[in-house]
PDB file of N, CA and C in Angstrom:
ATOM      1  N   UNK A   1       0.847  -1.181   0.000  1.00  0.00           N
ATOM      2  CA  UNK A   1       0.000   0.000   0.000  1.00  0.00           C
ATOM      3  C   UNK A   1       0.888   1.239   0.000  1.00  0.00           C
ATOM      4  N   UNK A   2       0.441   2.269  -0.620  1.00  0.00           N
ATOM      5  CA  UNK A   2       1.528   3.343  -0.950  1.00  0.00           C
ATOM      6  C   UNK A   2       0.662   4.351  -0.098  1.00  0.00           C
ATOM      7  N   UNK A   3       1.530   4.735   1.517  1.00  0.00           N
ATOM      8  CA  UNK A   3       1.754   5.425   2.303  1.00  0.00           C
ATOM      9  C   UNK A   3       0.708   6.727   1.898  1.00  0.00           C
ATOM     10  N   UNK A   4       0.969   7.426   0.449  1.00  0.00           N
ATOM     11  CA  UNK A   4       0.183   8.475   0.714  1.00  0.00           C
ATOM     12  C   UNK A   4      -1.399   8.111   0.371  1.00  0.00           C
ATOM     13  N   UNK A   5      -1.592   6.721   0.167  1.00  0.00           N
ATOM     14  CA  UNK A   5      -3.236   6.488  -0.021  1.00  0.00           C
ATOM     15  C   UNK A   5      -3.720   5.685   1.256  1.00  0.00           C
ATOM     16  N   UNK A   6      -2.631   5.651   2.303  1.00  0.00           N
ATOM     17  CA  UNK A   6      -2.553   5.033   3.579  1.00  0.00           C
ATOM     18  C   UNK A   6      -4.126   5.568   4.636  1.00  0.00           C
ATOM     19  N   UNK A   7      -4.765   5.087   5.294  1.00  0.00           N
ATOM     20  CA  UNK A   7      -5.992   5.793   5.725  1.00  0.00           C
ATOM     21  C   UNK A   7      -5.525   5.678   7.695  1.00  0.00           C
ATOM     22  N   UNK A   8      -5.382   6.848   8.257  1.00  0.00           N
ATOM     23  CA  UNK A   8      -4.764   7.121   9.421  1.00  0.00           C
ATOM     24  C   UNK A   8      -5.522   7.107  10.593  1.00  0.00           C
ATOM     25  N   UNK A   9      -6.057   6.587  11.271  1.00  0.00           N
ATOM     26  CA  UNK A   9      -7.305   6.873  12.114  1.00  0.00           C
ATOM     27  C   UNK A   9      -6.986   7.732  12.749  1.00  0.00           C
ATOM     28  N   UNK A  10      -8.182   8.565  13.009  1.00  0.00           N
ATOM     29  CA  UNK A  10      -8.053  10.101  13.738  1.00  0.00           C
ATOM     30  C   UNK A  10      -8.647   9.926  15.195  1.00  0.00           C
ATOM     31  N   UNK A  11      -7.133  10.430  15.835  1.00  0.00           N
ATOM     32  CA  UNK A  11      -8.218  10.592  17.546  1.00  0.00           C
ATOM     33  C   UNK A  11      -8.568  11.825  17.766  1.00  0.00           C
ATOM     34  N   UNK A  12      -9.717  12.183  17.921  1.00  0.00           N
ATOM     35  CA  UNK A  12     -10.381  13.493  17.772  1.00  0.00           C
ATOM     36  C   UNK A  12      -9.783  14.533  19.246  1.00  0.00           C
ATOM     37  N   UNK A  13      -8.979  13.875  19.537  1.00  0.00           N
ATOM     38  CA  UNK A  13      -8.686  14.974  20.767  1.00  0.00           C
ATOM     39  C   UNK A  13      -7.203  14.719  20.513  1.00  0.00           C
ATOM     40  N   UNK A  14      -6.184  14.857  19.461  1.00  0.00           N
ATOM     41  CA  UNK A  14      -5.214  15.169  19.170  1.00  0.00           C
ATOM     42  C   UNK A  14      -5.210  16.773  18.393  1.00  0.00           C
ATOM     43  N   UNK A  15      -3.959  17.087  18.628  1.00  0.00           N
ATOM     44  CA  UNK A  15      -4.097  18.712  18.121  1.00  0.00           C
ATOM     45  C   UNK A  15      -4.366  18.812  16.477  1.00  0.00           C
ATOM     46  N   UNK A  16      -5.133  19.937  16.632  1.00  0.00           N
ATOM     47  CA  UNK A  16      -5.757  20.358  15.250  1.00  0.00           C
ATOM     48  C   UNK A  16      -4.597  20.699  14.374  1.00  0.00           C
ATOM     49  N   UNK A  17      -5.257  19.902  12.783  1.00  0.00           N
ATOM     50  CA  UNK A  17      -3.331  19.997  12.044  1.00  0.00           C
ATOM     51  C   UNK A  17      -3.612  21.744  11.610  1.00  0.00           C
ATOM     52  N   UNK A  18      -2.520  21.973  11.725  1.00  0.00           N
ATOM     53  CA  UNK A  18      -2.807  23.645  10.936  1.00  0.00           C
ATOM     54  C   UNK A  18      -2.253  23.178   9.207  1.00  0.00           C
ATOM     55  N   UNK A  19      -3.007  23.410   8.862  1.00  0.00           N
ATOM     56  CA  UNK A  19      -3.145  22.977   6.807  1.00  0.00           C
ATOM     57  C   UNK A  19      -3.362  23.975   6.282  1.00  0.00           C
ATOM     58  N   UNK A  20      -2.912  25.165   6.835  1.00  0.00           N
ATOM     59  CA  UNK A  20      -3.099  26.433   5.949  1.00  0.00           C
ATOM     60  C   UNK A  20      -4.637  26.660   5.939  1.00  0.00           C
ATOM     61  N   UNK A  21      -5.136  25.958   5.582  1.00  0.00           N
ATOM     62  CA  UNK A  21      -6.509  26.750   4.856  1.00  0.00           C
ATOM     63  C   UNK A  21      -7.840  26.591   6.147  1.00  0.00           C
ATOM     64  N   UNK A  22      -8.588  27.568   6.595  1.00  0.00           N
ATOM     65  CA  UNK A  22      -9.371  27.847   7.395  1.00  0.00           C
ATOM     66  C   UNK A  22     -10.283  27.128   7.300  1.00  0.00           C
ATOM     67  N   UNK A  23     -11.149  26.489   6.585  1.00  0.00           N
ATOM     68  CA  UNK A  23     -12.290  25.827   6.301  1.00  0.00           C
ATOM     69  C   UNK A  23     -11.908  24.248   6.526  1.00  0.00           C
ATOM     70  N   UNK A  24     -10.379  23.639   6.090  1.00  0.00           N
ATOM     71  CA  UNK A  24     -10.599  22.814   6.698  1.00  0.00           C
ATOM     72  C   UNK A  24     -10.217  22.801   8.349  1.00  0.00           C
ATOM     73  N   UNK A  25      -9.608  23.782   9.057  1.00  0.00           N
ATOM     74  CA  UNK A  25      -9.536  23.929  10.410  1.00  0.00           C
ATOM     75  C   UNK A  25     -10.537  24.317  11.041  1.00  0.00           C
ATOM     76  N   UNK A  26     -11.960  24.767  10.436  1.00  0.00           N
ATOM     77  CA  UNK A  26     -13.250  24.629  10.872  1.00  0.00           C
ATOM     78  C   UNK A  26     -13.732  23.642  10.958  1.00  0.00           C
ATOM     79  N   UNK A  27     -13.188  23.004  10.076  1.00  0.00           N
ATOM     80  CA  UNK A  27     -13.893  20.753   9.574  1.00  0.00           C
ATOM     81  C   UNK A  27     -13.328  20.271  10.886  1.00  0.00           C
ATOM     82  N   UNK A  28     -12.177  20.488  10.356  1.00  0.00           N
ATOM     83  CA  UNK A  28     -11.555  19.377  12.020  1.00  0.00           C
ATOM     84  C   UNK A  28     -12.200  19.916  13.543  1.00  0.00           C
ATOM     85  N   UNK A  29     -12.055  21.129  13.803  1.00  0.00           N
ATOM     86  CA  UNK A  29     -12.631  21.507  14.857  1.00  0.00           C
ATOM     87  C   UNK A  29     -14.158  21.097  15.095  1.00  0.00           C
ATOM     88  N   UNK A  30     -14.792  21.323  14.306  1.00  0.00           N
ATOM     89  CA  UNK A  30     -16.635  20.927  14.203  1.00  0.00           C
ATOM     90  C   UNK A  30     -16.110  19.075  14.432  1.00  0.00           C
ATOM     91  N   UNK A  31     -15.568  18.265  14.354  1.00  0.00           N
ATOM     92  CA  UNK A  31     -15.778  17.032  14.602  1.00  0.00           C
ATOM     93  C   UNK A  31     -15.059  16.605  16.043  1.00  0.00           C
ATOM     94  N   UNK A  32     -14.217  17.851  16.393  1.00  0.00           N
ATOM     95  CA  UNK A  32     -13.941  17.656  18.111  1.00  0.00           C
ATOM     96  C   UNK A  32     -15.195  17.058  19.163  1.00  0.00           C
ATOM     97  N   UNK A  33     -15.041  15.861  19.719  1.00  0.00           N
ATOM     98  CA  UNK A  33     -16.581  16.221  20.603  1.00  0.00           C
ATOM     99  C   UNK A  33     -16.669  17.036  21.501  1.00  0.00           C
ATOM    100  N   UNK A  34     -17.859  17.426  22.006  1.00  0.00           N
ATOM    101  CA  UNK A  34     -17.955  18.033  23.026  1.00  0.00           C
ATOM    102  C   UNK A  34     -18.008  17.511  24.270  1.00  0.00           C
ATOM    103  N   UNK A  35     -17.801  17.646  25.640  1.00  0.00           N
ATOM    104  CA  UNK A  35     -17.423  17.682  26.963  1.00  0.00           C
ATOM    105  C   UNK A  35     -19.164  17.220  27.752  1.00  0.00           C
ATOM    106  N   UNK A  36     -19.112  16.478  28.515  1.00  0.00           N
ATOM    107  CA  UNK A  36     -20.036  16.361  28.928  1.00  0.00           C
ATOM    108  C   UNK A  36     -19.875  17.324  30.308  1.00  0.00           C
ATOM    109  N   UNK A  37     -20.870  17.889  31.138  1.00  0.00           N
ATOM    110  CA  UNK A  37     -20.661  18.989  32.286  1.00  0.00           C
ATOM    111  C   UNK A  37     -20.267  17.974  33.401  1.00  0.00           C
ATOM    112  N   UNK A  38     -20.027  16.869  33.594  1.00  0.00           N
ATOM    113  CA  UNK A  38     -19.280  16.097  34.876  1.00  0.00           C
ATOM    114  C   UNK A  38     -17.713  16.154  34.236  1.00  0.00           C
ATOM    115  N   UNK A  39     -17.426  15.448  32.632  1.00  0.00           N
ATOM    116  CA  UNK A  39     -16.371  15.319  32.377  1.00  0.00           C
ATOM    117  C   UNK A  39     -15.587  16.977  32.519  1.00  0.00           C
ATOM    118  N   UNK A  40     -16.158  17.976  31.964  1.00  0.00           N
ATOM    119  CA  UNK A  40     -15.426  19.023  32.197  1.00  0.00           C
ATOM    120  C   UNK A  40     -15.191  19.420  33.459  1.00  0.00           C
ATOM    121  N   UNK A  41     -16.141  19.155  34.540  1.00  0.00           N
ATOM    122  CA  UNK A  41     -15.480  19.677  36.062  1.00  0.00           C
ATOM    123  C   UNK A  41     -14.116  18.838  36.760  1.00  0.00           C
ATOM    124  N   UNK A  42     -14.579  17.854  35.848  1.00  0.00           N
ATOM    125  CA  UNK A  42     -13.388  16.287  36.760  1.00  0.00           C
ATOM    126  C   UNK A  42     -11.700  17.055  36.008  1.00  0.00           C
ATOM    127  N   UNK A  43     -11.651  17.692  34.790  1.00  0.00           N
ATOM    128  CA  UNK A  43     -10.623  18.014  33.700  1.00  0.00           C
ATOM    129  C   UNK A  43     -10.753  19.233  34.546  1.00  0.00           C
ATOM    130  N   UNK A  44     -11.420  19.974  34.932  1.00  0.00           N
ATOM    131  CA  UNK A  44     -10.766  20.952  35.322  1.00  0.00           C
ATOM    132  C   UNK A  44     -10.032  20.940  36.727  1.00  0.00           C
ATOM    133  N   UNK A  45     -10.727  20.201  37.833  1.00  0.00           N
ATOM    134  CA  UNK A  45     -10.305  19.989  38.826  1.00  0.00           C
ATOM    135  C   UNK A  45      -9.272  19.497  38.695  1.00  0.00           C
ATOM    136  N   UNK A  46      -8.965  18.541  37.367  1.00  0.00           N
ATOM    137  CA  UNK A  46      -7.188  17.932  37.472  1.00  0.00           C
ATOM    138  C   UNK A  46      -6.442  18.946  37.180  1.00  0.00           C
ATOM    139  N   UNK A  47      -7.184  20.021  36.117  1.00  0.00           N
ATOM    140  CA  UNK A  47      -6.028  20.925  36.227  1.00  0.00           C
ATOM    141  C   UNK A  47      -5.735  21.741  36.842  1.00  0.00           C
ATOM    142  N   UNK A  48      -6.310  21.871  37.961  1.00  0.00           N
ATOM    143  CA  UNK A  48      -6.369  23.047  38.819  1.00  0.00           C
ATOM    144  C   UNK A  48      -5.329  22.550  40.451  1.00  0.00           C
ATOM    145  N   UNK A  49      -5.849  21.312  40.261  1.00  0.00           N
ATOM    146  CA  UNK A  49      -4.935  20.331  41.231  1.00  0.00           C
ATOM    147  C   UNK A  49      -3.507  19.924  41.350  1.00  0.00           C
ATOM    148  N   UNK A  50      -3.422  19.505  40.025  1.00  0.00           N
ATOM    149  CA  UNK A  50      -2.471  18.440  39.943  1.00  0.00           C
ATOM    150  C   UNK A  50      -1.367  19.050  38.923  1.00  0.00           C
ATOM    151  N   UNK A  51      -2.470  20.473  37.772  1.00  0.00           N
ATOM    152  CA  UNK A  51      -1.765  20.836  37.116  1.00  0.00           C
ATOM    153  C   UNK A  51      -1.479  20.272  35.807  1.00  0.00           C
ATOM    154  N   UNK A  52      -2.642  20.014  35.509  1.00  0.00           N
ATOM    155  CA  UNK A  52      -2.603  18.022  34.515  1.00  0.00           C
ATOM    156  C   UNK A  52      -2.725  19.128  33.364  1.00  0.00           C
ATOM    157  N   UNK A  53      -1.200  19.376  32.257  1.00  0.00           N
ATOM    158  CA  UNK A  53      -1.668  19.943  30.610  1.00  0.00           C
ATOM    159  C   UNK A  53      -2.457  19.408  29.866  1.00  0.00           C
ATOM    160  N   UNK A  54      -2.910  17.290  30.098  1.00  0.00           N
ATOM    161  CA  UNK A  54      -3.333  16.736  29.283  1.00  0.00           C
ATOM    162  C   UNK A  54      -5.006  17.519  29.568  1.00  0.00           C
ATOM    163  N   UNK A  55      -5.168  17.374  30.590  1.00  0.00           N
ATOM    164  CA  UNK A  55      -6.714  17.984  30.973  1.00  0.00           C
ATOM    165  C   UNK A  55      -6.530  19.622  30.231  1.00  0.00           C
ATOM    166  N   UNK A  56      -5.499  20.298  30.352  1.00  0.00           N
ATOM    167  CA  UNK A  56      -6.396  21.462  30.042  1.00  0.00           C
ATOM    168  C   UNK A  56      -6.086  21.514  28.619  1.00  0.00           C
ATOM    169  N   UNK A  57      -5.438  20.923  27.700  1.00  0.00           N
ATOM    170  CA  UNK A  57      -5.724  20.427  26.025  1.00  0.00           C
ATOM    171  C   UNK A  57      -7.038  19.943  25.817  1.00  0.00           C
ATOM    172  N   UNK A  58      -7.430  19.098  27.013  1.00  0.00           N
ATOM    173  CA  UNK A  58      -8.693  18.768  26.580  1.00  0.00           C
ATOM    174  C   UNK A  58     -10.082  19.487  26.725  1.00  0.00           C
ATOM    175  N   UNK A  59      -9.515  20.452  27.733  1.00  0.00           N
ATOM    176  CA  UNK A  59     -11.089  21.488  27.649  1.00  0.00           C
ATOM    177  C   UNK A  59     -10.601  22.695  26.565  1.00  0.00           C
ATOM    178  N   UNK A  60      -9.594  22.610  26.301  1.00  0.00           N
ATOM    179  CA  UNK A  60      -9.470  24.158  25.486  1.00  0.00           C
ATOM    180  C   UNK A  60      -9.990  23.274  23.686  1.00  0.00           C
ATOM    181  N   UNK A  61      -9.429  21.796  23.563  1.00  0.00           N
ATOM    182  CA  UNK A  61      -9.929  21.544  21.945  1.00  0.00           C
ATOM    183  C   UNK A  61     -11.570  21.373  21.824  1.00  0.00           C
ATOM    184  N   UNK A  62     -12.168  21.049  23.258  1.00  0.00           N
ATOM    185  CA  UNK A  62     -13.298  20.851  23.187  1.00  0.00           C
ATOM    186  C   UNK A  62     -14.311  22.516  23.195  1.00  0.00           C
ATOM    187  N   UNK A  63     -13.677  22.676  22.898  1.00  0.00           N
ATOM    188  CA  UNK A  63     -14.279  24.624  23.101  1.00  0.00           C
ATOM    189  C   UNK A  63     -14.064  25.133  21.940  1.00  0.00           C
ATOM    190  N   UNK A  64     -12.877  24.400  21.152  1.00  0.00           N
ATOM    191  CA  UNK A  64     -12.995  25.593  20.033  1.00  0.00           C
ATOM    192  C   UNK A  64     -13.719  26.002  18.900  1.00  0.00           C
ATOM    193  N   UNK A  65     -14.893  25.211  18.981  1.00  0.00           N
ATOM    194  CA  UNK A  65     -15.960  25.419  17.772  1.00  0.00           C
ATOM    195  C   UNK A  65     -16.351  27.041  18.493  1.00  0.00           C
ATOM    196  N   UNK A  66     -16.699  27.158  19.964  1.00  0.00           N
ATOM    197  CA  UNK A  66     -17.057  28.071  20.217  1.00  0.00           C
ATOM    198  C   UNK A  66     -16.413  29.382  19.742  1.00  0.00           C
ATOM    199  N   UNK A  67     -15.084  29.364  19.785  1.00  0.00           N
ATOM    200  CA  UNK A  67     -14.098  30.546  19.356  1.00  0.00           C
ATOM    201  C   UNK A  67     -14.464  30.528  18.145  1.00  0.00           C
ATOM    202  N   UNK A  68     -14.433  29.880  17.113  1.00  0.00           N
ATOM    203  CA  UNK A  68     -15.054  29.735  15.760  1.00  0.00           C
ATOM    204  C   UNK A  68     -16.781  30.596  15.283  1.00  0.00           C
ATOM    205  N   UNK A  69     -17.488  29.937  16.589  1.00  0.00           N
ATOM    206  CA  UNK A  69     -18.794  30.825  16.324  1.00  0.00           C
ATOM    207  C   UNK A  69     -18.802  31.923  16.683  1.00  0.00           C
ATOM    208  N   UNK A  70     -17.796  32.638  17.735  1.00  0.00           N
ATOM    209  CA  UNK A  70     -17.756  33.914  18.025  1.00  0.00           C
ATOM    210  C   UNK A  70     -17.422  34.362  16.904  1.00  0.00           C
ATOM    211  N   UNK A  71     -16.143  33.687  16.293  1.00  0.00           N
ATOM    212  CA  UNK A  71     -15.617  34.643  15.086  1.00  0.00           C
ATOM    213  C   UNK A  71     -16.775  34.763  13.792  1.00  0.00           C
ATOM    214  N   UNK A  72     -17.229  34.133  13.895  1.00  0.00           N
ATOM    215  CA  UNK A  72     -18.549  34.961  12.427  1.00  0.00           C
ATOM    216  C   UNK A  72     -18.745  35.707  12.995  1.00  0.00           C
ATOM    217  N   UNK A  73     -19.638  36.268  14.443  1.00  0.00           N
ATOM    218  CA  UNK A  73     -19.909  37.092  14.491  1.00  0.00           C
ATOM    219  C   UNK A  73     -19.565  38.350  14.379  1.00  0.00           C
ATOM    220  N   UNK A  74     -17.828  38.530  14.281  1.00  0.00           N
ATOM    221  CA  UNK A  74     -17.396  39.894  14.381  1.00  0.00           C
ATOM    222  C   UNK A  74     -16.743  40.196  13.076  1.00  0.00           C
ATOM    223  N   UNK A  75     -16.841  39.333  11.897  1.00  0.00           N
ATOM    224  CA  UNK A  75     -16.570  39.200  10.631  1.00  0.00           C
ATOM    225  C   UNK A  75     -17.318  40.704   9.665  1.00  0.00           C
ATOM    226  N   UNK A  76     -16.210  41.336   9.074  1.00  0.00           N
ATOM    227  CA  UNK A  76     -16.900  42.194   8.533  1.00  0.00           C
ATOM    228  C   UNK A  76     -16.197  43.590   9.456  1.00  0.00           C
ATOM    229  N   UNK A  77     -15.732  43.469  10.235  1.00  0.00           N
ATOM    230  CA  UNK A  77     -15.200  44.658  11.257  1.00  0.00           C
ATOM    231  C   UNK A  77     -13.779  45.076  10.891  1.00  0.00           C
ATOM    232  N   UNK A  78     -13.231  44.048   9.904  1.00  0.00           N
ATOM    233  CA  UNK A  78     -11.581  44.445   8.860  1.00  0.00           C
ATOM    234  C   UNK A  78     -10.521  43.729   9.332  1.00  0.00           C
ATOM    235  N   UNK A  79     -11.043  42.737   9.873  1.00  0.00           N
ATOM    236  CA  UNK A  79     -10.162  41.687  10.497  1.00  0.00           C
ATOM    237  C   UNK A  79     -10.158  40.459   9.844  1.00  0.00           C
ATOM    238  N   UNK A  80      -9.417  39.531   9.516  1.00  0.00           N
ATOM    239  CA  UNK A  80      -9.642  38.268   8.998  1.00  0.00           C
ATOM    240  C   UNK A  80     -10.068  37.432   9.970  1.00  0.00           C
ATOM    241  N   UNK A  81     -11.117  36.498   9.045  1.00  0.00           N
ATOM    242  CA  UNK A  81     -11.404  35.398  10.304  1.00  0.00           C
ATOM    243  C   UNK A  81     -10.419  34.570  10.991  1.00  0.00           C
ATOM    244  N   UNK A  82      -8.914  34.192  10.309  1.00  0.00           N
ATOM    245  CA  UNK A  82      -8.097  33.368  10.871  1.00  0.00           C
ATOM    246  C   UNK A  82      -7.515  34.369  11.947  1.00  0.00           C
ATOM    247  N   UNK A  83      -7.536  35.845  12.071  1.00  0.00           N
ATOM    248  CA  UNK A  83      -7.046  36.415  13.055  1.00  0.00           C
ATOM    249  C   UNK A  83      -8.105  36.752  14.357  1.00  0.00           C
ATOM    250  N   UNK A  84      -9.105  36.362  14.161  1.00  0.00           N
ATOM    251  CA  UNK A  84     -10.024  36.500  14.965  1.00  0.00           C
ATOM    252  C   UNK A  84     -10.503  35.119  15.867  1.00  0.00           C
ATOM    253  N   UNK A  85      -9.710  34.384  14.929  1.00  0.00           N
ATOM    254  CA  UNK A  85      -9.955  32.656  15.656  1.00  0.00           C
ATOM    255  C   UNK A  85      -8.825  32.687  16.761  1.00  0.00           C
ATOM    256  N   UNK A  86      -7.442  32.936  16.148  1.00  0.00           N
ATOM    257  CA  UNK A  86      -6.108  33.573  16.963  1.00  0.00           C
ATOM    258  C   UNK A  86      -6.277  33.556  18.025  1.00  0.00           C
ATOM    259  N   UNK A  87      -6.852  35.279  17.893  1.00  0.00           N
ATOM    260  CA  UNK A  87      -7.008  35.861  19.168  1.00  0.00           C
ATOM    261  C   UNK A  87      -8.034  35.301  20.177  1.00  0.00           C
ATOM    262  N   UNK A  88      -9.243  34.368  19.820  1.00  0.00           N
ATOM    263  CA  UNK A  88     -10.292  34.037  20.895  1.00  0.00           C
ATOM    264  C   UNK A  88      -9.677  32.843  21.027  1.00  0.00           C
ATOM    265  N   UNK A  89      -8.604  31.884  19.897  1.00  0.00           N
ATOM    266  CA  UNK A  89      -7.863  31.001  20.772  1.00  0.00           C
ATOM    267  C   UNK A  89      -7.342  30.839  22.237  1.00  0.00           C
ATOM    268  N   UNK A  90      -6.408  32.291  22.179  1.00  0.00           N
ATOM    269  CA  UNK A  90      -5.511  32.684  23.435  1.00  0.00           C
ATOM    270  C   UNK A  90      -6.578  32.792  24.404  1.00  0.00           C
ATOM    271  N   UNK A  91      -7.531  33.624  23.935  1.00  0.00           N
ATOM    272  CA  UNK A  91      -8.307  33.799  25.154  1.00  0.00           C
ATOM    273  C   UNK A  91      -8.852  33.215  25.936  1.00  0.00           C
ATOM    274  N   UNK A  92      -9.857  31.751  25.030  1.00  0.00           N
ATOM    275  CA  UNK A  92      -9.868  30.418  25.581  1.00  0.00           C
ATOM    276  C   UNK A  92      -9.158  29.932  26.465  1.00  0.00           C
ATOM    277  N   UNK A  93      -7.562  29.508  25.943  1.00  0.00           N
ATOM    278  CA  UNK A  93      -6.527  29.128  26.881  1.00  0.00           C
ATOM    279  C   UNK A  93      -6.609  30.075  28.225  1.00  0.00           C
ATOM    280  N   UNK A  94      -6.911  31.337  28.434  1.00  0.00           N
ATOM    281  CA  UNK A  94      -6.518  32.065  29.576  1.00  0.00           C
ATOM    282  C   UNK A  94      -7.540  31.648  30.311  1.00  0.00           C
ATOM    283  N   UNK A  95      -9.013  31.832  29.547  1.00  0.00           N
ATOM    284  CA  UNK A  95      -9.915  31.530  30.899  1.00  0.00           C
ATOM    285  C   UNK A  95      -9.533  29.812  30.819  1.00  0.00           C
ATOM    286  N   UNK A  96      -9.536  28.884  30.621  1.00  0.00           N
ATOM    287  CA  UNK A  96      -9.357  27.568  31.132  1.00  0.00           C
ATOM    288  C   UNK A  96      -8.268  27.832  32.299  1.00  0.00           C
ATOM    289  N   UNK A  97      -7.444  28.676  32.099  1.00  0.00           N
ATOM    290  CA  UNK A  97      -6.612  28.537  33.219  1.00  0.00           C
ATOM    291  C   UNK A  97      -7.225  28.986  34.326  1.00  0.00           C
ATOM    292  N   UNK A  98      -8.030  30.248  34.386  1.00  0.00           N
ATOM    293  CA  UNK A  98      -8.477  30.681  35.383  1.00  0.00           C
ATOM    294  C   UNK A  98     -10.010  30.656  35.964  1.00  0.00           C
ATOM    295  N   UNK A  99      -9.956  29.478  34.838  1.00  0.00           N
ATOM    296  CA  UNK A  99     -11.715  28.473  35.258  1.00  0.00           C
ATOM    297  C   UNK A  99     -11.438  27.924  36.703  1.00  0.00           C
ATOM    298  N   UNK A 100     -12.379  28.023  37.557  1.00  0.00           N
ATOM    299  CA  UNK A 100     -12.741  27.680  38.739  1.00  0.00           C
ATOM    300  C   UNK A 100     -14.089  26.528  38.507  1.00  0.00           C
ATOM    301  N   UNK A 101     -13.607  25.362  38.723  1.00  0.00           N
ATOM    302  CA  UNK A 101     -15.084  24.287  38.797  1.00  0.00           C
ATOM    303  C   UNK A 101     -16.100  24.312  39.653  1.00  0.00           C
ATOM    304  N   UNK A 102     -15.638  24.981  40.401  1.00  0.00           N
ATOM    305  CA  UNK A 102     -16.155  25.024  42.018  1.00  0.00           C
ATOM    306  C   UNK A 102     -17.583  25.965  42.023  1.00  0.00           C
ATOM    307  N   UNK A 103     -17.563  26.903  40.705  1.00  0.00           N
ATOM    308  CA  UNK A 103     -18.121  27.878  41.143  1.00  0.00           C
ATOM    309  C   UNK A 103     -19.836  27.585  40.307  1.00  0.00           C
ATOM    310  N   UNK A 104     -19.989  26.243  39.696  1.00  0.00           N
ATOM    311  CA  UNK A 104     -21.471  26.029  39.580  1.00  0.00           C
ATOM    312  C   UNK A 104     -21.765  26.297  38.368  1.00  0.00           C
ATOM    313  N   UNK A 105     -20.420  26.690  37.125  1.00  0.00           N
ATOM    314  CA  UNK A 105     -20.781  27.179  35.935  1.00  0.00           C
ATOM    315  C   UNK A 105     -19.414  26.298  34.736  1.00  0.00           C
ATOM    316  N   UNK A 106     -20.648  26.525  33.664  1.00  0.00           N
ATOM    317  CA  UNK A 106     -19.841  25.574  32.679  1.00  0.00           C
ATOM    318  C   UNK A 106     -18.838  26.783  31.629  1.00  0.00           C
ATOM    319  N   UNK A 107     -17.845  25.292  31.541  1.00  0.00           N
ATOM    320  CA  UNK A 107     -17.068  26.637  30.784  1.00  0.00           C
ATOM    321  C   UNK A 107     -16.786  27.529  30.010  1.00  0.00           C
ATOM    322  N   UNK A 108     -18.226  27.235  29.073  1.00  0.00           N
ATOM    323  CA  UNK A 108     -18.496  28.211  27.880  1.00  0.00           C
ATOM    324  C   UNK A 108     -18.818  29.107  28.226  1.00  0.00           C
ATOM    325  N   UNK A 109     -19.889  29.382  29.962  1.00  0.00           N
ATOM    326  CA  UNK A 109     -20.128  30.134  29.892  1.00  0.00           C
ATOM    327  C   UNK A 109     -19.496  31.613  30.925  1.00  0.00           C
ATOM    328  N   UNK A 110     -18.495  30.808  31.288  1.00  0.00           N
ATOM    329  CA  UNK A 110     -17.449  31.366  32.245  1.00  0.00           C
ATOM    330  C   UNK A 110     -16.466  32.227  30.719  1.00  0.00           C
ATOM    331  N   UNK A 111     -16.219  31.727  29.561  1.00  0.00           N
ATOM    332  CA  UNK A 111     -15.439  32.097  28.926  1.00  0.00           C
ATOM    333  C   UNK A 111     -16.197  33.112  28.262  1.00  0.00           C
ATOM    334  N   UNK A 112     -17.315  33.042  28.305  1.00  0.00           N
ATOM    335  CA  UNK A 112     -17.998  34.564  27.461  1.00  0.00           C
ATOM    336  C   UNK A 112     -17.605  35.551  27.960  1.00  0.00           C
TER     337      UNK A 112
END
């Protein structure tokens, strides 16, 4: 079998490939699953605990459709959408860090 017709199984919570082109880094992201609200408090508590990077990779890939739907919305303001994904990337990452589980709220909506 010749390697480049090789078929790779995808684990959906490995990092998103960057392939240049935005639409398919919308594809891959839209097939991330989403977090169930026990699994995200248990991931955050590890990371808040123990300090676990694998946990907080896993709440920041499971979020990023959200950074994605923010970015349509501000499309049209003279910004590109890949710089607007960027920037609500980072931002993601900051609140996961400074997500608190404790406090009765999920993390989408702690990150708004």
């Amino acid at each position: 079998m010749n390697i480049s017709n090789a078929v790779i199984p995808r684990d959906p919570w490995t990092v998103v490939p960057s392939l240049g082109n935005l639409d398919a880094y919308i594809r891959s992201v839209q097939a991330i699953p989403l977090l169930e609200a026990a699994e995200e408090q248990n991931l955050a508590r590890q990371l808040r605990d123990q300090n676990d990077l694998q946990a907080a990779s896993r709440l920041v890939m499971s979020h990023l459709r959200l950074v994605v739907s923010i970015s349509r919305q501000y499309m049209g303001y003279g910004l590109p959408q890949g710089d607007l994904i960027q920037e609500g990337n980072v931002g993601l990452m900051k609140a996961v860090k400074r997500f608190d589980p404790d406090q009765g709220v999920r993390l989408v909506s702690y990150a708004m």
